[in-house]
Protein backbone atom coordinates (compact mmCIF):
# COMPACT_ATOMS: atom_id res chain seq x y z
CA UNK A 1 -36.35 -110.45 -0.04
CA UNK A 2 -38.15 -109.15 2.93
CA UNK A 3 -40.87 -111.29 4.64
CA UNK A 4 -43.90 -110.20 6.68
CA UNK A 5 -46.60 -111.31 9.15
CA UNK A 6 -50.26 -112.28 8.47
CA UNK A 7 -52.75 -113.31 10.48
CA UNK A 8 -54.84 -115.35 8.84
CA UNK A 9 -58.45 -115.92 10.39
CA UNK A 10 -59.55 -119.08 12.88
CA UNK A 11 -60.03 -122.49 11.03
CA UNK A 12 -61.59 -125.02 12.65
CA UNK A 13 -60.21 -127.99 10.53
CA UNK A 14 -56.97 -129.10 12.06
CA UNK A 15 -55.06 -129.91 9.01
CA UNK A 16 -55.04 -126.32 7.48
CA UNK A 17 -51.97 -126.15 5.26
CA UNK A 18 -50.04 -123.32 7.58
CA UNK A 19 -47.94 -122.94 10.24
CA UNK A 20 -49.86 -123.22 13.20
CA UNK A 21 -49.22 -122.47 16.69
CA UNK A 22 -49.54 -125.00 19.65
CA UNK A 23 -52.82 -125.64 21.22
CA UNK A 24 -53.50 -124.28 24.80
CA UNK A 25 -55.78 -125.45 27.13
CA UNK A 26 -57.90 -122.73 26.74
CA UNK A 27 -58.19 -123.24 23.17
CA UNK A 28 -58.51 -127.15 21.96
CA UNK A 29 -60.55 -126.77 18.68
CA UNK A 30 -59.67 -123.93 17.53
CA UNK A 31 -55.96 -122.64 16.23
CA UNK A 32 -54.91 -119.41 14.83
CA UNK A 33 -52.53 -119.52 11.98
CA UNK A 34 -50.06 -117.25 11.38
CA UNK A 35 -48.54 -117.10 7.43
CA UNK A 36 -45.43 -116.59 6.68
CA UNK A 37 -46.39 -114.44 2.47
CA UNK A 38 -44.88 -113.10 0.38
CA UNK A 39 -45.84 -109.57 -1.72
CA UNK A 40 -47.07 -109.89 -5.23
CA UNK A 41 -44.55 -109.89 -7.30
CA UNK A 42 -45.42 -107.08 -9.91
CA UNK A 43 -45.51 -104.52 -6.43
CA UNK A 44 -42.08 -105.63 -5.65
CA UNK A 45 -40.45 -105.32 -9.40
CA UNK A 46 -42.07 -101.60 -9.10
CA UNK A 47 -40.33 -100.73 -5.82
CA UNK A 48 -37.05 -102.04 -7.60
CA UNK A 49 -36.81 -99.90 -10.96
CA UNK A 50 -37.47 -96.81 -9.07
CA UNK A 51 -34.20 -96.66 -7.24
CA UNK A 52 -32.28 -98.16 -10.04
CA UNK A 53 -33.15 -95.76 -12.41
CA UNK A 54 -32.44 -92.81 -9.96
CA UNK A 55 -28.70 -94.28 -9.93
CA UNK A 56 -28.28 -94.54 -13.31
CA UNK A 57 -29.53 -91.51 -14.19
CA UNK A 58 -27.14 -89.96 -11.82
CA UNK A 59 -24.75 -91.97 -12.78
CA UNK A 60 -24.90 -90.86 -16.85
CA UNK A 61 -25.41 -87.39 -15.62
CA UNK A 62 -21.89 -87.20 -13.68
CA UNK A 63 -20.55 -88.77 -17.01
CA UNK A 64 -21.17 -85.94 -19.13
CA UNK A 65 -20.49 -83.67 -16.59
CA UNK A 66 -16.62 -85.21 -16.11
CA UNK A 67 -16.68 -85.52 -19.83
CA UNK A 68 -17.81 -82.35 -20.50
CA UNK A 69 -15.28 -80.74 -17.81
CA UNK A 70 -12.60 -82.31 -19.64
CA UNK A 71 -13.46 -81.38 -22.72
CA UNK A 72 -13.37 -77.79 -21.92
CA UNK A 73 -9.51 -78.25 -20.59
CA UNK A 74 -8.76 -79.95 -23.58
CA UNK A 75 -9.93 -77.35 -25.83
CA UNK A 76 -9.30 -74.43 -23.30
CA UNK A 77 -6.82 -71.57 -24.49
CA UNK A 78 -3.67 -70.79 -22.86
CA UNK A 79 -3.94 -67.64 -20.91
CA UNK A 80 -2.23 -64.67 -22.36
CA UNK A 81 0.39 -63.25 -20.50
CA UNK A 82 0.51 -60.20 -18.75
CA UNK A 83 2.16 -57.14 -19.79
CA UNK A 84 5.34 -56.10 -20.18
CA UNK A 85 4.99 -52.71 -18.47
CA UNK A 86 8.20 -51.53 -18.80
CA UNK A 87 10.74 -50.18 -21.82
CA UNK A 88 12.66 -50.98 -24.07
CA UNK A 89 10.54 -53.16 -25.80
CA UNK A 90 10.97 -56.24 -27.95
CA UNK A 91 7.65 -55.82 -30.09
CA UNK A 92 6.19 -57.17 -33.15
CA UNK A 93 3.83 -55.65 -35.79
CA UNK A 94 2.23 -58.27 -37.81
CA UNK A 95 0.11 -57.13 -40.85
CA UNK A 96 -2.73 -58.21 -42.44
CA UNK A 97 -1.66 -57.79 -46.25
CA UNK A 98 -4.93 -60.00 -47.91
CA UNK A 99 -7.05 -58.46 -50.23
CA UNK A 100 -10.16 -57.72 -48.26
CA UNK A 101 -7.52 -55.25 -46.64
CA UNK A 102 -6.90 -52.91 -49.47
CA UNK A 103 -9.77 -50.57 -49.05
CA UNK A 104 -7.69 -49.12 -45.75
CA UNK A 105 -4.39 -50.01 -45.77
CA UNK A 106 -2.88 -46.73 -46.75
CA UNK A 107 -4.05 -45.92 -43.07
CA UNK A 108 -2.25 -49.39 -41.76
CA UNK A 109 1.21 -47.92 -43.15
CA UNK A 110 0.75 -44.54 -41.66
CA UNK A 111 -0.71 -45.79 -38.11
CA UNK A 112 2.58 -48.24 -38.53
CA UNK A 113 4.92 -45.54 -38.78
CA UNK A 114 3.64 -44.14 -36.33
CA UNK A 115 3.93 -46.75 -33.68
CA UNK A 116 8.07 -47.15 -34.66
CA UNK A 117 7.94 -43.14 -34.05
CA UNK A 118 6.35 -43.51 -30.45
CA UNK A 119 9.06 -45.84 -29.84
CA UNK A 120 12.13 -44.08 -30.31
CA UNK A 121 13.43 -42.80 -27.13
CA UNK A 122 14.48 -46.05 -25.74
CA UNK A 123 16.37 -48.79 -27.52
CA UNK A 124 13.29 -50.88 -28.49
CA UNK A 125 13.62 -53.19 -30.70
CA UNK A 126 10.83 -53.23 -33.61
CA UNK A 127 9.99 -56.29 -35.84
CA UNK A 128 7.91 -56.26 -39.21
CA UNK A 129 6.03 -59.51 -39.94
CA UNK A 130 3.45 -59.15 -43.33
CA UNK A 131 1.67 -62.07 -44.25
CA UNK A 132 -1.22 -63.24 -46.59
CA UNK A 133 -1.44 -66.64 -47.82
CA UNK A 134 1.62 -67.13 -46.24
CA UNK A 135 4.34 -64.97 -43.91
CA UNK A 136 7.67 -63.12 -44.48
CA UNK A 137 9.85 -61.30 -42.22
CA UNK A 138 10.06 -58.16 -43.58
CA UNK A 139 12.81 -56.65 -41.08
CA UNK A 140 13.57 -57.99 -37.84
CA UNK A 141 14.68 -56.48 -34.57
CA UNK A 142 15.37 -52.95 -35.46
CA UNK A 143 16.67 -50.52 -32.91
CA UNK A 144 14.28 -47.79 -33.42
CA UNK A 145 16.15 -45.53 -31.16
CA UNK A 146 18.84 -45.12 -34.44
CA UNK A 147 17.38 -42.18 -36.42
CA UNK A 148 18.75 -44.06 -40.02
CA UNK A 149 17.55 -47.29 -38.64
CA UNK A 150 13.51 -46.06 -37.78
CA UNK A 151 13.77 -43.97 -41.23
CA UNK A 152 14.81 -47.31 -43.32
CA UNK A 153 12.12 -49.61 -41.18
CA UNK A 154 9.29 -47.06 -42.09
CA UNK A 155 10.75 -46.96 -45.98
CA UNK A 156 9.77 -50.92 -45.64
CA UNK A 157 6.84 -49.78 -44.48
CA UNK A 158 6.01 -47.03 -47.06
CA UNK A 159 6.43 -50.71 -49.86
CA UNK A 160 4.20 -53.03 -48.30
CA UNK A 161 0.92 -53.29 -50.21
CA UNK A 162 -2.45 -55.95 -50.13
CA UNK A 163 -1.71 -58.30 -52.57
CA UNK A 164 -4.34 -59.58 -55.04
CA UNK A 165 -5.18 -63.33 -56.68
CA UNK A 166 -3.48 -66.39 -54.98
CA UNK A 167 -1.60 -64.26 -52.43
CA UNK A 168 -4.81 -62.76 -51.38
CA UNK A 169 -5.61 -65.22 -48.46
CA UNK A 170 -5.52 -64.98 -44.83
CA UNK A 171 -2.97 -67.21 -42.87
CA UNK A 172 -2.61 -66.35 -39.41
CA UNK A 173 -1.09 -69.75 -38.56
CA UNK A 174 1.73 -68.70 -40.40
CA UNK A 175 2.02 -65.32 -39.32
CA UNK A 176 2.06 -66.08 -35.74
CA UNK A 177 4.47 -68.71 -36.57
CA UNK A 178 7.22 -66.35 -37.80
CA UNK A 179 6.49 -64.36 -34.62
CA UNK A 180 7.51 -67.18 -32.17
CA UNK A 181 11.07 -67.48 -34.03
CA UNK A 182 11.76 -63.57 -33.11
CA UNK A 183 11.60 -63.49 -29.13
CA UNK A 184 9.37 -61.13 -29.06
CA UNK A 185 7.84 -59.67 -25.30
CA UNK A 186 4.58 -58.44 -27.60
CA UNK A 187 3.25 -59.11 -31.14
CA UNK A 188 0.14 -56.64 -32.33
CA UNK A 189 -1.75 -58.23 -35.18
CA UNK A 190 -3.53 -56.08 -37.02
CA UNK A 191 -6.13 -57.42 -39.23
CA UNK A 192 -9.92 -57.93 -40.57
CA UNK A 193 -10.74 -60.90 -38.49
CA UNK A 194 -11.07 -63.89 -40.97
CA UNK A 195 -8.09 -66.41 -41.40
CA UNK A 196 -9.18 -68.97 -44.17
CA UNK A 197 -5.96 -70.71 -44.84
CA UNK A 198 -3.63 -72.79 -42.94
CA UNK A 199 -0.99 -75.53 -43.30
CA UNK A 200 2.15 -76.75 -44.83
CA UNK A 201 1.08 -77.21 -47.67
CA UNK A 202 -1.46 -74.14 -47.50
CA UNK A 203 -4.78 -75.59 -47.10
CA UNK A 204 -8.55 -73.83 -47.17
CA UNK A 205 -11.22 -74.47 -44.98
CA UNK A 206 -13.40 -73.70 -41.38
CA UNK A 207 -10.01 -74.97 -39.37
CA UNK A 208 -7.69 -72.21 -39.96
CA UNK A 209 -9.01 -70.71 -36.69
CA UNK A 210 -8.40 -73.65 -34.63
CA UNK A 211 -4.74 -73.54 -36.37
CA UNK A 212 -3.71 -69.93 -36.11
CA UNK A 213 -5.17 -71.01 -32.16
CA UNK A 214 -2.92 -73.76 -31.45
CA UNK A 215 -0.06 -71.43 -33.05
CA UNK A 216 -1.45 -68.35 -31.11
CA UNK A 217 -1.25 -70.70 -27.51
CA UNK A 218 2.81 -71.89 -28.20
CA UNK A 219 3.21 -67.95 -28.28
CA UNK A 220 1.73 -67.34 -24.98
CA UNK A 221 3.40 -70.41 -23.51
CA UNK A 222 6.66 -68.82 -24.34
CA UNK A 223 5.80 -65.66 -22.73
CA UNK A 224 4.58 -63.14 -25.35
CA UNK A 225 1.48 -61.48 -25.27
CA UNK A 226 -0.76 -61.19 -27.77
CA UNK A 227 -2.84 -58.25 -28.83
CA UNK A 228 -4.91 -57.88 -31.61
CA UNK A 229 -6.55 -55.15 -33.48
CA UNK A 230 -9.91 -55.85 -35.32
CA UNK A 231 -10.62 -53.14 -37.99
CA UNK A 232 -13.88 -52.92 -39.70
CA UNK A 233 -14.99 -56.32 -38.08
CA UNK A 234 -17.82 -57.83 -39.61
CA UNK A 235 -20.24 -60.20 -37.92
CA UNK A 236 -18.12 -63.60 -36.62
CA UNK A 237 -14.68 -61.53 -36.26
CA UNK A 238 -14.49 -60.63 -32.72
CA UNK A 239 -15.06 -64.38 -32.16
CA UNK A 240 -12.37 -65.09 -33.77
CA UNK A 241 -9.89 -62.49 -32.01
CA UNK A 242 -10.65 -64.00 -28.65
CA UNK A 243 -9.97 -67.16 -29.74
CA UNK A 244 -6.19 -66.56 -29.89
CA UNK A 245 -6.01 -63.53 -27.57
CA UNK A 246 -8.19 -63.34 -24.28
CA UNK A 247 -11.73 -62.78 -23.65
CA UNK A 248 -10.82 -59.37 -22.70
CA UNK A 249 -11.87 -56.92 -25.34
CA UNK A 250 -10.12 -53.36 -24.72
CA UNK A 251 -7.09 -55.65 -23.17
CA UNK A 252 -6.46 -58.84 -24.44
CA UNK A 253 -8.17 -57.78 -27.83
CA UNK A 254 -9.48 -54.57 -30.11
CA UNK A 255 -12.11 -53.65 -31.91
CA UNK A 256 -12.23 -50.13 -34.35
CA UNK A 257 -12.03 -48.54 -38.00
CA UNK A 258 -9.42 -46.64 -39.65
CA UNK A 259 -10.35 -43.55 -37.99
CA UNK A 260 -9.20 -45.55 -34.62
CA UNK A 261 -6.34 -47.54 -35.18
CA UNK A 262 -3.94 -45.24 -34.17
CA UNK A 263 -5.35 -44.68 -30.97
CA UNK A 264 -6.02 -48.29 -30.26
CA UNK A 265 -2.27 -49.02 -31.37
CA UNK A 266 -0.85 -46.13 -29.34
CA UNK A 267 -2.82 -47.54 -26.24
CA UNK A 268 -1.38 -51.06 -26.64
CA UNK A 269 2.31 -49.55 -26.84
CA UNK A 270 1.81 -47.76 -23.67
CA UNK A 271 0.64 -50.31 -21.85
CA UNK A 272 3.38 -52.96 -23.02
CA UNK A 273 5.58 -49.93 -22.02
CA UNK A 274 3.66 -49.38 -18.21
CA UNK A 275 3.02 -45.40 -18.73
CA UNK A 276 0.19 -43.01 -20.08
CA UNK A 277 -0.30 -42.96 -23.57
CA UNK A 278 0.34 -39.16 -23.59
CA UNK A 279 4.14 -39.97 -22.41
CA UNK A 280 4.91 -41.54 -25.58
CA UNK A 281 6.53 -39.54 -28.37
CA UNK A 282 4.58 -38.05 -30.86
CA UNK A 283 4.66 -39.19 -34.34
CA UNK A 284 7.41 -37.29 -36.47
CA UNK A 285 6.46 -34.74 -39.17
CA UNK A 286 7.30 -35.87 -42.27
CA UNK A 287 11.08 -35.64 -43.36
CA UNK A 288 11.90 -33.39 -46.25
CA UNK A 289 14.18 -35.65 -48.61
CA UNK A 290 16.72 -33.07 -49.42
CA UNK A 291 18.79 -35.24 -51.43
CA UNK A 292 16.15 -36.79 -53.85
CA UNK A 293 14.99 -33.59 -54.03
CA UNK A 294 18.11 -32.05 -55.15
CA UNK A 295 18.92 -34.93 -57.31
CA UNK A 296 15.81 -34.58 -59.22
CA UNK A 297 15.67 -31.41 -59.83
CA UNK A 298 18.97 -31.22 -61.15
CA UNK A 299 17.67 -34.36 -62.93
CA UNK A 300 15.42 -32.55 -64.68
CA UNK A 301 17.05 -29.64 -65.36
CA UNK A 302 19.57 -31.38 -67.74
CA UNK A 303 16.56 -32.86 -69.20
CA UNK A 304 15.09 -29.37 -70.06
CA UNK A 305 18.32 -28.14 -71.63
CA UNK A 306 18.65 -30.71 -73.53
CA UNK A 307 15.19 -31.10 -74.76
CA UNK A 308 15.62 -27.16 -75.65
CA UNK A 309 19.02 -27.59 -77.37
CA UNK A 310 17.45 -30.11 -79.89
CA UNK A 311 14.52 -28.17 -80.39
CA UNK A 312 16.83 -25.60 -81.38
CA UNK A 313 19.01 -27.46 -83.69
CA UNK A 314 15.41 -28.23 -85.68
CA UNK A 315 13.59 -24.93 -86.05
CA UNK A 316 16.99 -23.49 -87.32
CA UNK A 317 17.17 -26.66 -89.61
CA UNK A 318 13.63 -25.89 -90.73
CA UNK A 319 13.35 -22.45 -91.00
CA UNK A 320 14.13 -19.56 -93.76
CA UNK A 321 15.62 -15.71 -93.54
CA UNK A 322 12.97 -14.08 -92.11
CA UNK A 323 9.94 -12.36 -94.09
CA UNK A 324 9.28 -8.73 -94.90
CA UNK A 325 5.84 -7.17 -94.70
CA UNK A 326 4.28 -5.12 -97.01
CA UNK A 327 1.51 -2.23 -96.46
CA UNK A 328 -1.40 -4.46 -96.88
CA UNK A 329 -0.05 -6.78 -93.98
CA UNK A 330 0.69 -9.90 -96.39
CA UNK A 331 4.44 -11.19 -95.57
CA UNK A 332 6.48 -11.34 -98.83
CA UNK A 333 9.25 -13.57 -98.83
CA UNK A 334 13.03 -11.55 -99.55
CA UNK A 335 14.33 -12.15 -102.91
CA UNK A 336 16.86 -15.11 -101.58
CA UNK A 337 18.70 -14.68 -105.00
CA UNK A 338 22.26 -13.99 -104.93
CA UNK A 339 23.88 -10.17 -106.15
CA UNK A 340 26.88 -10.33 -108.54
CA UNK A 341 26.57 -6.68 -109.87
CA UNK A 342 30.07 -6.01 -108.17
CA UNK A 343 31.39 -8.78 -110.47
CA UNK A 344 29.94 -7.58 -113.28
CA UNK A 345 31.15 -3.49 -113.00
CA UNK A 346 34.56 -4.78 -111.95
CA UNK A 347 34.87 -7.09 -115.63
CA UNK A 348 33.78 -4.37 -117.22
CA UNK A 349 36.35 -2.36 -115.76
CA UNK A 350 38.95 -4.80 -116.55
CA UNK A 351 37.78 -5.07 -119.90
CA UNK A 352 38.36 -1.42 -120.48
CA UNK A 353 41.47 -1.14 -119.61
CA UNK A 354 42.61 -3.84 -121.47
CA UNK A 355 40.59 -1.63 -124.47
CA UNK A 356 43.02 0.98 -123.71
CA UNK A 357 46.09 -0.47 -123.70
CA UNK A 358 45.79 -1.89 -127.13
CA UNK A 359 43.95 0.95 -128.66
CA UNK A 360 45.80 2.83 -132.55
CA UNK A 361 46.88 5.81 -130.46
CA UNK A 362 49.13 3.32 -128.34
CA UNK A 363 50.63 1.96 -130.85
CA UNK A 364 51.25 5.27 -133.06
């Protein structure tokens, strides 16, 4: 505690309770005391609290802000990694197959093909990963530069369909799960935004994000990047694409309709690939199938003859000789009655000349 100096006023009675200082000669009668005081004690409490306070509030304000700095690293994703830029390719095409999908997936399969088309004039390497509720393989690590190969991988293709009741959920936990087994240097998801399952054992609920997250980061860590393709996004979905992407829409994620997602899929091949997007192959045209076509028709054709044959066999079965028409346009039917007139002339012709033979002027 910090003392001060008072002086107090002249006393003239010598025993003043103070310290006093010697007499001088100058100044027998009269002393002046000096006090050693102290401050009142409510002032001094006051003066106290103030810089206390300031320290702890700084104090609980560097707090949070450690705490909050490491909660951010704790929950912060791991960066995707850059792009391949160069061919061939190891890629993956993972595909939404839930139920709110439905409405546009006949444009999914086609925009699919597609992608294996622009692919086929180096020796990548193109794997098929569908998923709903949970995630299947459908063909892995096809060499699309093999004509029969890419023609078989879009066949697989042409079968997958959104798939209704308890298959209908959305598990992107899983799907990016199957991804990581493949080796893959890029996986496209395309989807409608919305996991709502996760687990083993499948479970429902709010943290299927934060799963399909931690999934989406052990992807990255090994290398692959991640692009995803948001069609038809409703409100909340883009959040949800950056979560396990990048906050890099246009790079690290992608946002269209129908009418887009070839584009947008095109564009995300070319840059795994490091070229325009015009120096990728076009789509094919369709392929004629000769041989089904051949096989059906002749198919069909022994169908027709026989179909013909039988009915045939039962109008001949069915019906009579055929009708004659009289003057007033009514059809008569032909007397169907059978002639023996010829029998009858030649008995009677027998009959005579047995008559002869035995006749009076024979015998005479």
């Amino acid at each position: 505690m910090v003392n001060f100096w008072t002086e107090s006023p002249p006393f003239t009675r010598s025993d003043v309770t103070a310290a006093t200082l010697p007499s001088t000669s100058s100044a027998t009668t009269e002393s002046i005391c000096v006090h050693l005081s102290k401050p009142p004690l409510i002032l001094l409490r006051t003066w106290w609290r103030i810089p206390r306070r300031i320290a702890i509030v700084c104090a609980t304000a560097a707090f949070v802000m450690v705490a909050d700095q490491n909660c951010v690293v704790a929950h912060q994703n791991v960066p995707n990694p850059p792009w391949p830029a160069q061919c061939p390719l190891r890629l993956g095409l993972v595909v939404d197959q839930s139920s709110s999908m439905a409405a546009r997936f006949d444009d999914v399969r086609e925009a699919a093909r597609n992608i294996v088309d622009s692919l086929r004039n180096n020796r990548s390497a193109v794997s098929i990963i569908g998923f709903d509720t949970g995630a299947d393989v459908i063909s892995a690590a096809v060499d699309v530069s093999d004509d029969d190969a890419r023609h078989q991988l879009k066949d697989q293709i042409d079968a997958l369909v959104a798939h209704e009741g308890y298959g209908s959920a959305t598990n992107w936990e899983a799907a990016l799960t199957e991804a990581g087994a493949l080796d893959l240097d890029v996986v496209i998801l395309v989807t409608d935004g919305f996991p709502n399952v996760y687990g083993n054992p499948v479970q429902e609920g709010p943290e299927a994000i934060n799963a399909a997250a931690t999934a989406a980061d052990r992807l990255k860590s090994d290398g692959t990047r991640i692009a995803a393709v948001g069609i038809d996004l409703a409100q909340g979905g883009e959040e949800n694409l950056r979560v396990i992407t990048g906050t890099g829409r246009g790079n690290d994620y992608y946002v269209t309709d129908t009418t887009g997602l070839l584009r947008q899929l095109y564009e995300i091949v070319a840059n795994s690939c490091g070229v325009p997007a015009g120096a990728l192959p076009r789509p094919e045209p369709p392929e004629f199938p000769w041989v089904r076509t051949v096989l059906g028709a002749l198919t069909g054709l022994v169908l027709v003859t026989f179909l013909a044959f039988l009915l045939h066999r039962r109008r001949g079965a069915t019906t009579g000789p055929p009708a004659s028409a009289t003057a007033s346009g009514r059809a008569v039917v032909k007397d169907q009655r059978i002639d023996h007139s010829h029998l009858t002339k030649q008995l009677r012709s027998n009959q005579s000349e047995i008559s002869d033979r035995h006749s009076p002027k024979d015998r005479s």
